[in-house]
C-alpha atoms as a PDB file:
ATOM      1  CA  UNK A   1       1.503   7.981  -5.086  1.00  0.00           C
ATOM      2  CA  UNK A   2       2.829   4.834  -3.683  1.00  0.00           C
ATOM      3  CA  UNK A   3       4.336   1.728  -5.897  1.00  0.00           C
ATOM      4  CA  UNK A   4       3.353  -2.035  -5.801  1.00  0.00           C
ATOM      5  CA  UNK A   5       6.135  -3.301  -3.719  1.00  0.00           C
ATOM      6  CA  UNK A   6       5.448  -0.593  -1.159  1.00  0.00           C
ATOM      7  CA  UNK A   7       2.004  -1.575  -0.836  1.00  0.00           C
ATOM      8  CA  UNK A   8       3.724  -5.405  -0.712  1.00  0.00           C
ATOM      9  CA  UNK A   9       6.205  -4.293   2.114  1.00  0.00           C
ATOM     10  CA  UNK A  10       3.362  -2.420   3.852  1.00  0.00           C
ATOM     11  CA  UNK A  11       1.352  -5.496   4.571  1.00  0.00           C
ATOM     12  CA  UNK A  12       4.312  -7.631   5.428  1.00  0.00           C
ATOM     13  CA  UNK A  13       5.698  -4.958   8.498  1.00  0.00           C
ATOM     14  CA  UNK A  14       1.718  -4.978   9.384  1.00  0.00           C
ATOM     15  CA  UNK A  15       1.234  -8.706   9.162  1.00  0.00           C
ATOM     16  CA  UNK A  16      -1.653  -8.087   7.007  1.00  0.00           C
ATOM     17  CA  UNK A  17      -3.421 -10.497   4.035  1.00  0.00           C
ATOM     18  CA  UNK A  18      -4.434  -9.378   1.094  1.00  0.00           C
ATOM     19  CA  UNK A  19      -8.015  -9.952   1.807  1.00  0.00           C
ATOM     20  CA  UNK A  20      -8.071  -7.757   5.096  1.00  0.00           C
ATOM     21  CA  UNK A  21      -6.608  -4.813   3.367  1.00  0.00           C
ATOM     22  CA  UNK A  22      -8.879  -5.431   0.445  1.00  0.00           C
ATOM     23  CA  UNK A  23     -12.050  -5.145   2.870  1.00  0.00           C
ATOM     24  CA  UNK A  24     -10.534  -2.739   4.905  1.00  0.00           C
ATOM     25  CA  UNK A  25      -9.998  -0.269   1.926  1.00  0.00           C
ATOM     26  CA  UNK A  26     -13.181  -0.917  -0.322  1.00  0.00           C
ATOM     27  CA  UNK A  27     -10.703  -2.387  -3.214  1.00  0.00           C
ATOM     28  CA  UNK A  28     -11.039  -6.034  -4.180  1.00  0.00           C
ATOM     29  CA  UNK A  29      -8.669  -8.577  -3.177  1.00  0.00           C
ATOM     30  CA  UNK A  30      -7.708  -9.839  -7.238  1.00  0.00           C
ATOM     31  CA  UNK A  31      -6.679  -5.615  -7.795  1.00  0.00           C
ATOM     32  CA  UNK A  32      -4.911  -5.639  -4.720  1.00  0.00           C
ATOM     33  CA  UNK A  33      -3.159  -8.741  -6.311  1.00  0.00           C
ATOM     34  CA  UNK A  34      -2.532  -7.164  -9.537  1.00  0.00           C
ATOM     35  CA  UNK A  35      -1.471  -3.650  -7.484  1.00  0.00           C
ATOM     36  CA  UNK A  36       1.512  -5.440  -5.607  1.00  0.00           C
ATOM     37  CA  UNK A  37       2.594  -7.528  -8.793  1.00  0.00           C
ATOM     38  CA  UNK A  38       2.816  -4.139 -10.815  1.00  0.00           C
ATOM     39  CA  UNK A  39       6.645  -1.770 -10.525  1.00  0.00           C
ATOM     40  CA  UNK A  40       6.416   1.354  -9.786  1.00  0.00           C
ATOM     41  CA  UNK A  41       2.975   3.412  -9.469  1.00  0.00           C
ATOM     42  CA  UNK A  42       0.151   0.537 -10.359  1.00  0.00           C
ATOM     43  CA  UNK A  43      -1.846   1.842 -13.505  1.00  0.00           C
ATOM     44  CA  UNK A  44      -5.005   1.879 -11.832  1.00  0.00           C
ATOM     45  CA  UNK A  45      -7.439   4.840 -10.627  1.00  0.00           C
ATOM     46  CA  UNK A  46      -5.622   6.996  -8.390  1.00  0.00           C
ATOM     47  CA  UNK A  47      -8.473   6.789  -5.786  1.00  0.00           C
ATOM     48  CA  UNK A  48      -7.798   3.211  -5.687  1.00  0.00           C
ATOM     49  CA  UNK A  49      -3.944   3.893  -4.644  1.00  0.00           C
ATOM     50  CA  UNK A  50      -5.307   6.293  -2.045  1.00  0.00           C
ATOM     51  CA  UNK A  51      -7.769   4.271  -0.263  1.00  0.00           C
ATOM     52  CA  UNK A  52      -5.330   1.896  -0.016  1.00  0.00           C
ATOM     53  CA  UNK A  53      -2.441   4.124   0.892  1.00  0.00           C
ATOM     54  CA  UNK A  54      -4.808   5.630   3.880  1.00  0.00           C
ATOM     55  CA  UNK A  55      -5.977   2.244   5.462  1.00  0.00           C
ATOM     56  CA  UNK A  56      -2.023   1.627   5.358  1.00  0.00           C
ATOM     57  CA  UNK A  57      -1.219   5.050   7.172  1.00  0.00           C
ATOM     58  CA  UNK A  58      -3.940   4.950   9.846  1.00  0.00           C
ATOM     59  CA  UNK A  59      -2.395   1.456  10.956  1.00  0.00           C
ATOM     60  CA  UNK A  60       1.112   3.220  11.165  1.00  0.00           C
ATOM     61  CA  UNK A  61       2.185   2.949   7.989  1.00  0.00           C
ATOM     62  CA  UNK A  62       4.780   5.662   6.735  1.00  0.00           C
ATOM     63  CA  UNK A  63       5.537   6.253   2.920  1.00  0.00           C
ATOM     64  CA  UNK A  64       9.230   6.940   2.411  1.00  0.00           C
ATOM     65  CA  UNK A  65      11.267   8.225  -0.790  1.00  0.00           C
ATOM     66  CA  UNK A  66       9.176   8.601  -4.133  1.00  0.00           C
ATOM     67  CA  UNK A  67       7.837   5.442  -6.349  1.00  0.00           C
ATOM     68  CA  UNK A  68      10.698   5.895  -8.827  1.00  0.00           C
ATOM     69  CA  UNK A  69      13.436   6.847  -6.398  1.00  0.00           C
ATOM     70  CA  UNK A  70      13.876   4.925  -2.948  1.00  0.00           C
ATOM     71  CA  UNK A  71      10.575   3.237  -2.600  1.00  0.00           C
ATOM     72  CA  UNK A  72       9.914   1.987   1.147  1.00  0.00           C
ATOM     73  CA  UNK A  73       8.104   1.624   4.079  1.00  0.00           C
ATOM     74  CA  UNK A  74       8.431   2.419   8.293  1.00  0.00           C
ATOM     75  CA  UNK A  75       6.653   2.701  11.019  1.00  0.00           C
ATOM     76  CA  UNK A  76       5.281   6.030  12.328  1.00  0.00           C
ATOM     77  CA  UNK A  77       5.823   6.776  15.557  1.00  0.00           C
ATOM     78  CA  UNK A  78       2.800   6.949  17.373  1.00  0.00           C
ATOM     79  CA  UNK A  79       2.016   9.379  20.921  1.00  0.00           C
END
């Protein structure tokens, strides 16, 4: 799973609002709101984290460390 702040730092290295990744992922823009705000894994559906988490990694996002233990956020390289 990923944690609020990654999903925060994920949008900031992409340059993306809240409302695009809300449309982009299917999940509304207020639970995106309350997602970010939350530490460590949101309590929310775990489908929500994972649509979320996938529009994230097909725009290059890469999930690093685990929510509890290093939390963050790079780039993947791309070919």
């Amino acid at each position: 799973m990923i944690s609020g702040s990654q999903i925060r730092a994920a949008r900031g290295f992409l340059r993306c609002s809240i409302r695009d990744l809300a449309e982009k992922s299917g999940v509304s823009w207020p639970t995106i709101q309350r997602l970010e705000q939350e530490d460590g894994v949101p309590n929310t559906k775990a489908q929500t984290l994972l649509d979320v988490k996938r529009v994230l990694e097909i725009a290059g996002i890469e999930f690093t460390g685990e929510p509890d233990d290093c939390p963050g956020v790079a780039f993947r390289k791309t070919s």
